[in-house]
N, C-alpha and C. Protein backbone atom coordinates (compact mmCIF):
# COMPACT_ATOMS: atom_id res chain seq x y z
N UNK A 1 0.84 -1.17 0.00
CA UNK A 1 0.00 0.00 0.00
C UNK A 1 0.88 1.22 0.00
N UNK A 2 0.98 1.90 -1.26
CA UNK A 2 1.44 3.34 -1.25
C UNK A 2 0.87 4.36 -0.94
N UNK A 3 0.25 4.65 0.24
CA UNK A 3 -0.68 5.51 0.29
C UNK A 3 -0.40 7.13 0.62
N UNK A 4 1.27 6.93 0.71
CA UNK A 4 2.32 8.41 0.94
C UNK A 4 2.19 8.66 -0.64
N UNK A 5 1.94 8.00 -1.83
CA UNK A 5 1.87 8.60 -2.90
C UNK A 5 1.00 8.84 -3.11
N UNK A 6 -0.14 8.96 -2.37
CA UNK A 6 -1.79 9.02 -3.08
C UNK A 6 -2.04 10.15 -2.21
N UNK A 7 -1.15 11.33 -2.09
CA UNK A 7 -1.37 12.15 -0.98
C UNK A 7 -2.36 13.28 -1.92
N UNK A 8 -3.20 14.15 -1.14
CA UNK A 8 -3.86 15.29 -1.82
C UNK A 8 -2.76 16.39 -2.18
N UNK A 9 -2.25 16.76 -3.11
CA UNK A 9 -1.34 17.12 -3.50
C UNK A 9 -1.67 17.97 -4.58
N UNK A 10 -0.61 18.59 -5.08
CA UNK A 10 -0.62 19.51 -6.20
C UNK A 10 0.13 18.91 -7.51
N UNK A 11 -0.23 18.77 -8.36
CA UNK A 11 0.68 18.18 -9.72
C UNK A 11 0.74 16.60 -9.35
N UNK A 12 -0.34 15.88 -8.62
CA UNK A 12 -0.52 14.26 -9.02
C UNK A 12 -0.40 13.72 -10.95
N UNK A 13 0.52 13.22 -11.01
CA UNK A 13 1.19 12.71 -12.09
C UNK A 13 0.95 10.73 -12.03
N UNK A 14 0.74 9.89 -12.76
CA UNK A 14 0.65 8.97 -13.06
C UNK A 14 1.80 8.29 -13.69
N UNK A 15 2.54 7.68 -12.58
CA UNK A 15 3.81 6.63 -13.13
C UNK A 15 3.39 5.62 -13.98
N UNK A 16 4.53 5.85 -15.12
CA UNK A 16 4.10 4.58 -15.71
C UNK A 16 4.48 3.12 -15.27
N UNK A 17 3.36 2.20 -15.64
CA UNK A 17 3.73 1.11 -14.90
C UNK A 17 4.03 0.14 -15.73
N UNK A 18 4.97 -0.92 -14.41
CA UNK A 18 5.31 -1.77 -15.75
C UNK A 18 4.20 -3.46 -15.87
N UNK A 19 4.38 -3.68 -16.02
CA UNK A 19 3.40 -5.30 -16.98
C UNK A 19 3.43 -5.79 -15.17
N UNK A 20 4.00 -5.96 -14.07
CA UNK A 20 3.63 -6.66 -13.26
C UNK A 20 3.74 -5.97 -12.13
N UNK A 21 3.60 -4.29 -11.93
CA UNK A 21 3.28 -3.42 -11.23
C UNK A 21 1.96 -2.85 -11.06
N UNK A 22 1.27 -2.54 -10.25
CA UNK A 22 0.13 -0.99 -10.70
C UNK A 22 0.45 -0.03 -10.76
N UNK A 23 -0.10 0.81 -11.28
CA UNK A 23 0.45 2.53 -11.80
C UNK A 23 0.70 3.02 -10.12
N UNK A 24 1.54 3.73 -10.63
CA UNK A 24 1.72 4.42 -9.10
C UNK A 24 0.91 5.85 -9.42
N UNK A 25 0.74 6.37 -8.20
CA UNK A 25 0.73 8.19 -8.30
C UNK A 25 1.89 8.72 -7.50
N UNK A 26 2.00 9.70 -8.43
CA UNK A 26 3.20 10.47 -7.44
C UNK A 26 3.04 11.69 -7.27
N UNK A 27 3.07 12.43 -6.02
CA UNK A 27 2.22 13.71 -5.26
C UNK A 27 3.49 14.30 -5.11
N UNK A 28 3.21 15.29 -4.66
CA UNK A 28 4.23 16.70 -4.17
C UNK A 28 3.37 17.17 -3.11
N UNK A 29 3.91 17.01 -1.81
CA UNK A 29 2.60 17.25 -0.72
C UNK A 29 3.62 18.25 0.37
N UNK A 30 2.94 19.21 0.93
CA UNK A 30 3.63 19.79 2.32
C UNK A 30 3.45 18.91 3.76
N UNK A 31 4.69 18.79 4.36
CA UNK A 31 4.17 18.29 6.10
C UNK A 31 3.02 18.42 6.15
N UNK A 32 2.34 19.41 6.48
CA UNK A 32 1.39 19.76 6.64
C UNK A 32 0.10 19.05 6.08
N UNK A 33 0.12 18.53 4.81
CA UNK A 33 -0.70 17.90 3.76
C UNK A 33 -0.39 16.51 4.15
N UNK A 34 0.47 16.40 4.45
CA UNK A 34 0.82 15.12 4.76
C UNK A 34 0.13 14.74 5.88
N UNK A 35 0.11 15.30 7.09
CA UNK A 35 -0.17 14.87 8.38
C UNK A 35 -1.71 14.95 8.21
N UNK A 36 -1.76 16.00 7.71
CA UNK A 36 -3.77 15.94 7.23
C UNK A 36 -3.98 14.85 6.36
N UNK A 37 -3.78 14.08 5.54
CA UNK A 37 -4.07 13.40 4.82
C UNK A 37 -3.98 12.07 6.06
N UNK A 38 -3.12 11.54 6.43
CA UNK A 38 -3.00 10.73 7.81
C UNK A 38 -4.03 11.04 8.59
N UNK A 39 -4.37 12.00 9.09
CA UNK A 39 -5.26 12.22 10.52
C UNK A 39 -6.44 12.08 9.67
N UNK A 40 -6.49 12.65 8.49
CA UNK A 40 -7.85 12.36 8.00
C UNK A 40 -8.67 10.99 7.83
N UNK A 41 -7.61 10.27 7.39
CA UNK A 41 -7.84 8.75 6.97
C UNK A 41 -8.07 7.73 7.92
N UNK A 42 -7.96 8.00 8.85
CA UNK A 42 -8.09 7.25 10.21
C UNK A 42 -7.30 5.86 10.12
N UNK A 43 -6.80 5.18 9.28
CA UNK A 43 -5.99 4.49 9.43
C UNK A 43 -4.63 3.89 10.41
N UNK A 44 -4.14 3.42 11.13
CA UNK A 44 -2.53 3.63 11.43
C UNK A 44 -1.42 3.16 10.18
N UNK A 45 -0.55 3.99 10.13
CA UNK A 45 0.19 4.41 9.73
C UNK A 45 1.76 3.50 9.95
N UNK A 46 2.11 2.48 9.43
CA UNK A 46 3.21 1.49 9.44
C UNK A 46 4.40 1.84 8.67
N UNK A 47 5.33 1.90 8.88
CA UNK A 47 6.65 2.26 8.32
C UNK A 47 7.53 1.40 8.10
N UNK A 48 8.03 0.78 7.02
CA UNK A 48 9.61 0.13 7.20
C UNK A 48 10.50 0.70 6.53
N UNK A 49 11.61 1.00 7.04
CA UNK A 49 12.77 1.45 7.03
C UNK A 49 13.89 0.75 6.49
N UNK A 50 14.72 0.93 5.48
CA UNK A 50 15.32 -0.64 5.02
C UNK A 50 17.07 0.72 4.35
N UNK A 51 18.00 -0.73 4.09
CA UNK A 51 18.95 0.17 3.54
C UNK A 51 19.57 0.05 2.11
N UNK A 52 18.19 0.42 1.39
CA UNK A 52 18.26 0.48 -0.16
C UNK A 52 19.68 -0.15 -0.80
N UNK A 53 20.42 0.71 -1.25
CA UNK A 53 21.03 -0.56 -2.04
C UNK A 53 22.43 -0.97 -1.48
N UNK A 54 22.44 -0.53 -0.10
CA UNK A 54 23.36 -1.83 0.75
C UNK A 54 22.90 -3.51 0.76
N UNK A 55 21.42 -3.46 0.68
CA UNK A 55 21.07 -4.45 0.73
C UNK A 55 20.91 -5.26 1.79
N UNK A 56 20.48 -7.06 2.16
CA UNK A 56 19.98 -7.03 3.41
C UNK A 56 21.06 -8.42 3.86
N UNK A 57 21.57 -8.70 5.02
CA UNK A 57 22.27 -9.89 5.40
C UNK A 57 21.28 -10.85 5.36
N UNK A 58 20.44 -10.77 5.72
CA UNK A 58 19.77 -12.01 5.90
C UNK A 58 17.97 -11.76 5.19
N UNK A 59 18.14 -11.99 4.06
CA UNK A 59 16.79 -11.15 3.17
C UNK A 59 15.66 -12.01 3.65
N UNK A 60 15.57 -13.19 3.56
CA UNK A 60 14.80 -13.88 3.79
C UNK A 60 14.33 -13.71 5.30
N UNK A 61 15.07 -13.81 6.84
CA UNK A 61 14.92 -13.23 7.73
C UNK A 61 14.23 -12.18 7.95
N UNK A 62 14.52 -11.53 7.02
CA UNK A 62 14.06 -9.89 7.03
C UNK A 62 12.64 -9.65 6.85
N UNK A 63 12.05 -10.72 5.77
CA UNK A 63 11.15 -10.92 5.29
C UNK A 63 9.95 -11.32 6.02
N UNK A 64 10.46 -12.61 6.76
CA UNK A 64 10.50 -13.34 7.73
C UNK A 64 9.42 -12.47 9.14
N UNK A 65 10.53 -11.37 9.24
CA UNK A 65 9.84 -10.65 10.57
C UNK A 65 9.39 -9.51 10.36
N UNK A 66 9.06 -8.73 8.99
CA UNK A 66 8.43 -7.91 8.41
C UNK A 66 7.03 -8.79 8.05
N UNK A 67 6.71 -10.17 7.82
CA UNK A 67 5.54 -10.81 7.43
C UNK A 67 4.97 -11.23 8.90
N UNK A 68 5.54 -11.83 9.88
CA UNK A 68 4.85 -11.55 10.86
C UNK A 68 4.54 -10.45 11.75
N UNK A 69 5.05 -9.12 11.72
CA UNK A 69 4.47 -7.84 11.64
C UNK A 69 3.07 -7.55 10.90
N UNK A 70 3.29 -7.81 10.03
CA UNK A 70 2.39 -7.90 9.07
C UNK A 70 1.17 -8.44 9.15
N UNK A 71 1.36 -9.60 9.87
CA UNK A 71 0.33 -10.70 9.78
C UNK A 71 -0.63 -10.10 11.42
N UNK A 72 -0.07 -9.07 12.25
CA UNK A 72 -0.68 -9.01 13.32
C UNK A 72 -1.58 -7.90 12.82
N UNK A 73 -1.86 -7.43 12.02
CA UNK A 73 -2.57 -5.79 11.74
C UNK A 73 -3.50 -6.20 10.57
N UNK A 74 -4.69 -5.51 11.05
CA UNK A 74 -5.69 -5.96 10.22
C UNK A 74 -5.28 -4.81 8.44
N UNK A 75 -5.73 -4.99 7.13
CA UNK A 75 -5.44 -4.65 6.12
C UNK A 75 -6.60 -3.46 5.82
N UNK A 76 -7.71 -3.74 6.37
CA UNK A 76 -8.28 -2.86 6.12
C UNK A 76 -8.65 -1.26 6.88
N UNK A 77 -7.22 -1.83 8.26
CA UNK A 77 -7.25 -0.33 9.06
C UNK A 77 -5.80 -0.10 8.67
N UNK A 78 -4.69 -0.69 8.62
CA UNK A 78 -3.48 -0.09 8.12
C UNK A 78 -3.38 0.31 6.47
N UNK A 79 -1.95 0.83 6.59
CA UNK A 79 -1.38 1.85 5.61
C UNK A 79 -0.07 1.10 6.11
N UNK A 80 0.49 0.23 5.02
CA UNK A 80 1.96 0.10 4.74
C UNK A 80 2.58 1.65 4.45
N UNK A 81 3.81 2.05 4.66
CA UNK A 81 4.17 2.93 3.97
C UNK A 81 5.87 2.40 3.80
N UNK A 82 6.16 2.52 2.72
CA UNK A 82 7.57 1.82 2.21
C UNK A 82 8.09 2.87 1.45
N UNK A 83 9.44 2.81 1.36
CA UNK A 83 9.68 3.64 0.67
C UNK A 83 10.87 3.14 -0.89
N UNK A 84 10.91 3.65 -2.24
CA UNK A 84 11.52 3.09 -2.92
C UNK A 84 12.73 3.84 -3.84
N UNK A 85 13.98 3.68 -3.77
CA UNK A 85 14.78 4.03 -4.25
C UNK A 85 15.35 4.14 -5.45
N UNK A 86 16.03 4.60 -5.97
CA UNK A 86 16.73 4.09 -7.72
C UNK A 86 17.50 2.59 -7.82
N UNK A 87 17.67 2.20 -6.48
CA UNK A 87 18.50 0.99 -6.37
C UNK A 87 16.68 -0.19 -6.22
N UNK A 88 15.93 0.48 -6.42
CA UNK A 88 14.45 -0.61 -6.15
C UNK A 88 14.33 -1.34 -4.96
N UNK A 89 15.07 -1.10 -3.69
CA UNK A 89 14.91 -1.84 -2.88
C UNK A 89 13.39 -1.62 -2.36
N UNK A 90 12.63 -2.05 -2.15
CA UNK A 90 10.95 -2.11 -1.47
C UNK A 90 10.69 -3.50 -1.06
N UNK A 91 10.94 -4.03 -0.43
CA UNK A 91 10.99 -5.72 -0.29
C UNK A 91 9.87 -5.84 0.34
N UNK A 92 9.31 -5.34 1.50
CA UNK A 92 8.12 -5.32 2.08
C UNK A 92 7.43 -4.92 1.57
């Protein structure tokens, strides 16, 4: 769930996607827009943090305890928020 890109924003633009992605959106949002868009949505708000293209010691591990994180939070009150680099790391 990208839902930091689906922010109410100014100049929402449509990534192109590829054959086994969905289109992304990509926003230009202030703090401010940001935190309103969050408080608005009533959702909680999940974060993983990862180190793009250092890459991971133990990927599968990683995976591992990011999926049972995962598995404790219901889908229809959270918001994954991930973030993705030029190196494509997004594993979660």
């Amino acid at each position: 769930m990208a839902a930091a890109a689906a922010l109410i924003a100014t100049g929402v633009q449509i990534a192109a996607a590829s054959t086994c992605q969905p289109p992304r959106q990509i926003a230009d949002a202030t703090p401010e827009q940001v935190r309103a868009f969050f408080a608005a949505d009533g959702r909680t708000v999940v974060t993983f943090l990862g180190y793009s293209g250092a890459g991971y010691e133990d990927p599968a591990g990683m995976l591992a305890h990011a999926g049972r994180e995962l598995d404790r939070l219901d889908p229809r009150k959270t918001i994954d928020n991930i973030g993705e680099t030029e190196d494509d790391i997004h594993a979660v």
